[in-house]
Protein backbone atom coordinates (compact mmCIF):
# COMPACT_ATOMS: atom_id res chain seq x y z
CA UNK A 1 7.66 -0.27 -43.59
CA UNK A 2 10.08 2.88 -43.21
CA UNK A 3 12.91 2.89 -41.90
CA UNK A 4 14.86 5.98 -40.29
CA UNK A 5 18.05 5.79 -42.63
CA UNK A 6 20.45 8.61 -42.06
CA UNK A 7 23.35 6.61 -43.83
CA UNK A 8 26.82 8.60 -44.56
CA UNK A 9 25.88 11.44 -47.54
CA UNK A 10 22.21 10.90 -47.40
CA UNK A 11 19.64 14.16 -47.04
CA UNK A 12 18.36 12.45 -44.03
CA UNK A 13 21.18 13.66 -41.62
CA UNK A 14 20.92 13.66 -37.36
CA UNK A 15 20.92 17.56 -36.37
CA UNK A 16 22.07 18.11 -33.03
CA UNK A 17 21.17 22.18 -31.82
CA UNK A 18 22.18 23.24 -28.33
CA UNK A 19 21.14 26.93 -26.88
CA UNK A 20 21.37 28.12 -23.57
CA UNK A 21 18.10 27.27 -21.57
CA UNK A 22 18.19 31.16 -20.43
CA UNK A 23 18.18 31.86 -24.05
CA UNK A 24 15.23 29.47 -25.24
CA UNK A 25 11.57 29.42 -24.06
CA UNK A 26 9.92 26.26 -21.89
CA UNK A 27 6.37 26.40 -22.74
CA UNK A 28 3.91 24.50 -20.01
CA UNK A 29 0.73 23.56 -19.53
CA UNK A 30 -0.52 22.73 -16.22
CA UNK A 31 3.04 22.54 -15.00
CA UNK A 32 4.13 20.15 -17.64
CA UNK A 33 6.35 21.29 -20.71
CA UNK A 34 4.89 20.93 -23.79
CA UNK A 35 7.61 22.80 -25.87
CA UNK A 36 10.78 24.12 -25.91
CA UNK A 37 11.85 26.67 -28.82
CA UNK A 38 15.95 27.41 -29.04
CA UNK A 39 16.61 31.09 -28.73
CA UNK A 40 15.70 33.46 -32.19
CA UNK A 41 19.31 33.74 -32.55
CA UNK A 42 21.03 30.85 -34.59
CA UNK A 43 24.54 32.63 -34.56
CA UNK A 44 24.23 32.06 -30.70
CA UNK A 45 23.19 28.41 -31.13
CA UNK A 46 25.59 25.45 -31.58
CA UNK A 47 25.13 23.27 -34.22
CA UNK A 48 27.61 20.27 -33.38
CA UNK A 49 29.10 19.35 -36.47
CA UNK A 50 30.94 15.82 -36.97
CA UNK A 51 29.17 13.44 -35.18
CA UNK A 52 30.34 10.06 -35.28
CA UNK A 53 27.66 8.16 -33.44
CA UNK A 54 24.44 9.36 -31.42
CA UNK A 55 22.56 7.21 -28.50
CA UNK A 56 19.15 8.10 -27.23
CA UNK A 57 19.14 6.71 -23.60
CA UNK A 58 15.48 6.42 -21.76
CA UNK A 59 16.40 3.97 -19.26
CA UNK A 60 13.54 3.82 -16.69
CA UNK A 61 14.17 2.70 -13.04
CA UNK A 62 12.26 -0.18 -11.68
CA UNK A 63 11.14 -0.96 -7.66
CA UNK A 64 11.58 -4.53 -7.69
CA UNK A 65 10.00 -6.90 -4.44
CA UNK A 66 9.94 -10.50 -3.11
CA UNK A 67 6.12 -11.60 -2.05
CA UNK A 68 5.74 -14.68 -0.08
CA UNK A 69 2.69 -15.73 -2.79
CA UNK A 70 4.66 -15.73 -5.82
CA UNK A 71 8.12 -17.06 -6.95
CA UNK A 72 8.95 -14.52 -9.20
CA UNK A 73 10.08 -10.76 -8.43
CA UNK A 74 7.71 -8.21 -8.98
CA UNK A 75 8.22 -4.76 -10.51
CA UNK A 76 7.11 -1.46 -11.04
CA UNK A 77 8.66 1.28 -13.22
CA UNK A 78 9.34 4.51 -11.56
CA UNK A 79 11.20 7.34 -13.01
CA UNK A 80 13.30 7.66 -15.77
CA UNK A 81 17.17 8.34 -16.19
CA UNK A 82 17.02 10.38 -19.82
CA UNK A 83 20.65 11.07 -21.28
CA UNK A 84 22.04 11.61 -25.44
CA UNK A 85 25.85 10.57 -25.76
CA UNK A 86 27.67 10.70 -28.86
CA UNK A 87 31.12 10.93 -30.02
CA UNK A 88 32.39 14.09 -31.94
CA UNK A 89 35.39 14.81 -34.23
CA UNK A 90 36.67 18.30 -32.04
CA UNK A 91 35.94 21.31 -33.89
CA UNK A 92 37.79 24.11 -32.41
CA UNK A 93 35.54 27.16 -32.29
CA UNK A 94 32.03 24.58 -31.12
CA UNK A 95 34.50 22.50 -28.59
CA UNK A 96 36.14 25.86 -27.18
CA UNK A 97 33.35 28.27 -27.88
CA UNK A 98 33.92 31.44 -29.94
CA UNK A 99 35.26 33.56 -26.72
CA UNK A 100 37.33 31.82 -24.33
CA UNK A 101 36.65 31.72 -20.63
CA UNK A 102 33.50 33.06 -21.24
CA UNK A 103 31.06 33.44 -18.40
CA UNK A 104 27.77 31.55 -17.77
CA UNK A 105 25.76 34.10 -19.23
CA UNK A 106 27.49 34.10 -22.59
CA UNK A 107 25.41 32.54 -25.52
CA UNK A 108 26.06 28.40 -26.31
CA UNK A 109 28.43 29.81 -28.98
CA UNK A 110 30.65 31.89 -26.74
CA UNK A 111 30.91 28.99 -24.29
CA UNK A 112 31.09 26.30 -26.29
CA UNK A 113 30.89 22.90 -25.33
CA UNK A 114 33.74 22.52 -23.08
CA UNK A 115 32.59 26.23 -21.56
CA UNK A 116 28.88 24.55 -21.06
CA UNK A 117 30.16 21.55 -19.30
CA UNK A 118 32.38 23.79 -17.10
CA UNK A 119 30.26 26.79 -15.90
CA UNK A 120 27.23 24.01 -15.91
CA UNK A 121 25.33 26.16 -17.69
CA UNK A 122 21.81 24.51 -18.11
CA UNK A 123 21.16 23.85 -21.28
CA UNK A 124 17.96 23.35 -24.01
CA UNK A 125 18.62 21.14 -27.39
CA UNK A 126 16.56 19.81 -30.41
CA UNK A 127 17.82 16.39 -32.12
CA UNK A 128 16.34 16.24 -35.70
CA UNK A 129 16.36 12.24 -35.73
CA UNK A 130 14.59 12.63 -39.38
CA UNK A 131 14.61 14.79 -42.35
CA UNK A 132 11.82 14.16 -44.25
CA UNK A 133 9.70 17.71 -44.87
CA UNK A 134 6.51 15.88 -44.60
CA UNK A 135 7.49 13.73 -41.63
CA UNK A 136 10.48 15.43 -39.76
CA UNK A 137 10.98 13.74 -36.08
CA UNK A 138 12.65 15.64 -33.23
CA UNK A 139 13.24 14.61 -30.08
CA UNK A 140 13.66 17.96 -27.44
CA UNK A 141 14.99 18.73 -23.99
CA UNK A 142 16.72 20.47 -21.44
CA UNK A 143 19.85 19.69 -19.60
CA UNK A 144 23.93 19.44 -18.67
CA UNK A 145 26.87 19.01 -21.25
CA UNK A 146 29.07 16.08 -19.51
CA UNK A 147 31.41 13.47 -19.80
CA UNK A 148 33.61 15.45 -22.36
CA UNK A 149 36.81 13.32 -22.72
CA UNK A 150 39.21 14.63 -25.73
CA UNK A 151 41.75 12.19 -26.77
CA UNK A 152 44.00 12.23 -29.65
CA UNK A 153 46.85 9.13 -30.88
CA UNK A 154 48.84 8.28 -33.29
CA UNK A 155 46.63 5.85 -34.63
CA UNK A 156 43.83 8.54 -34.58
CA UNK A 157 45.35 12.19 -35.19
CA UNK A 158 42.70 14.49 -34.59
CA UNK A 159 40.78 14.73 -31.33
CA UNK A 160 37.51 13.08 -30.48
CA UNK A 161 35.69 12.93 -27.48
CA UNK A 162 32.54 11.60 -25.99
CA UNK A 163 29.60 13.90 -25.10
CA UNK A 164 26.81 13.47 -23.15
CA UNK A 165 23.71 15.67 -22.67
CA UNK A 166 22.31 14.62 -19.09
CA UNK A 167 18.22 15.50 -19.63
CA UNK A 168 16.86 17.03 -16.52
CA UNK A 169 12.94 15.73 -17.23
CA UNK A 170 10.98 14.15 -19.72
CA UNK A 171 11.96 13.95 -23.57
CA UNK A 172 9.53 15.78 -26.06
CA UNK A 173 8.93 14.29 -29.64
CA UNK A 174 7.55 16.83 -31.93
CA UNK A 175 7.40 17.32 -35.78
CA UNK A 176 9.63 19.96 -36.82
């Protein structure tokens, strides 16, 4: 049995890529995505650097009835709530983007992730979960930067904050 082991120092490391969605291409078939590539341009890209933790939320929803025949609940899953929250050590120029107050159709770099979250620019991202070159896992999709919550004390002097990617649809899993 394998385990996916991205301990502190390790090669295997969690790689979290944002581009604009504008910038990336959504391939479908039949109306259903089957890929999504980040834009050509990694300069325009975010890499978010310092991540602290990482959760991979696919929490479906449930339709849950009484029937007279049975004494137990019944339940059927319906759709799914998809979301990726973390928490980040701030890094100036990926928190505040490389141009300040840039507009909505300035590159994920420009806006950064505080200009993402506030011009709700939608956005595409690829989570590397694995690095393995044989067996490299990552999980894609499209979506909103939210929740962003800087905080700083004394018993904590430099900023963090909480991110969250809300996923508009369906994760994919690929190999890189």
């Amino acid at each position: 049995m394998a385990y996916i082991n991205p301990a502190p120092g390790s090669s295997s490391k969690i790689v979290l890529t944002i581009d604009t969605l504008a910038a990336s291409t959504v391939t479908t078939t039949a109306g259903v995505i089957t890929d999504i590539a980040l834009g050509a341009t990694a300069a325009n890209r975010i890499e978010v650097p310092a991540i602290q933790d990482i959760t991979v939320n696919a929490a479906n929803d449930l339709m849950t009835w009484s029937q007279l025949d049975t004494s137990a609940k019944l339940q059927v899953a319906t759709t799914s709530t998809n979301s990726v929250s973390m928490n980040i050590v701030v890094d100036p120029d990926t928190f505040f983007g490389t141009t300040l107050d840039a507009a909505q159709t300035a590159t994920a770099a420009a806006q950064g992730l505080l200009g993402l979250s506030r011009n709700k620019t939608a956005i595409a991202f690829t989570l590397k979960v694995q690095e393995n070159a044989s067996n490299d896992k990552v999980i894609k999709g499209q979506g909103f930067i939210t929740g962003l919550a800087p905080a700083i004390s004394a018993d904590s002097p430099v900023w963090v904050s909480p991110i969250t990617i809300t996923v508009s649809g369906e994760y994919l899993v690929k190999a890189s």
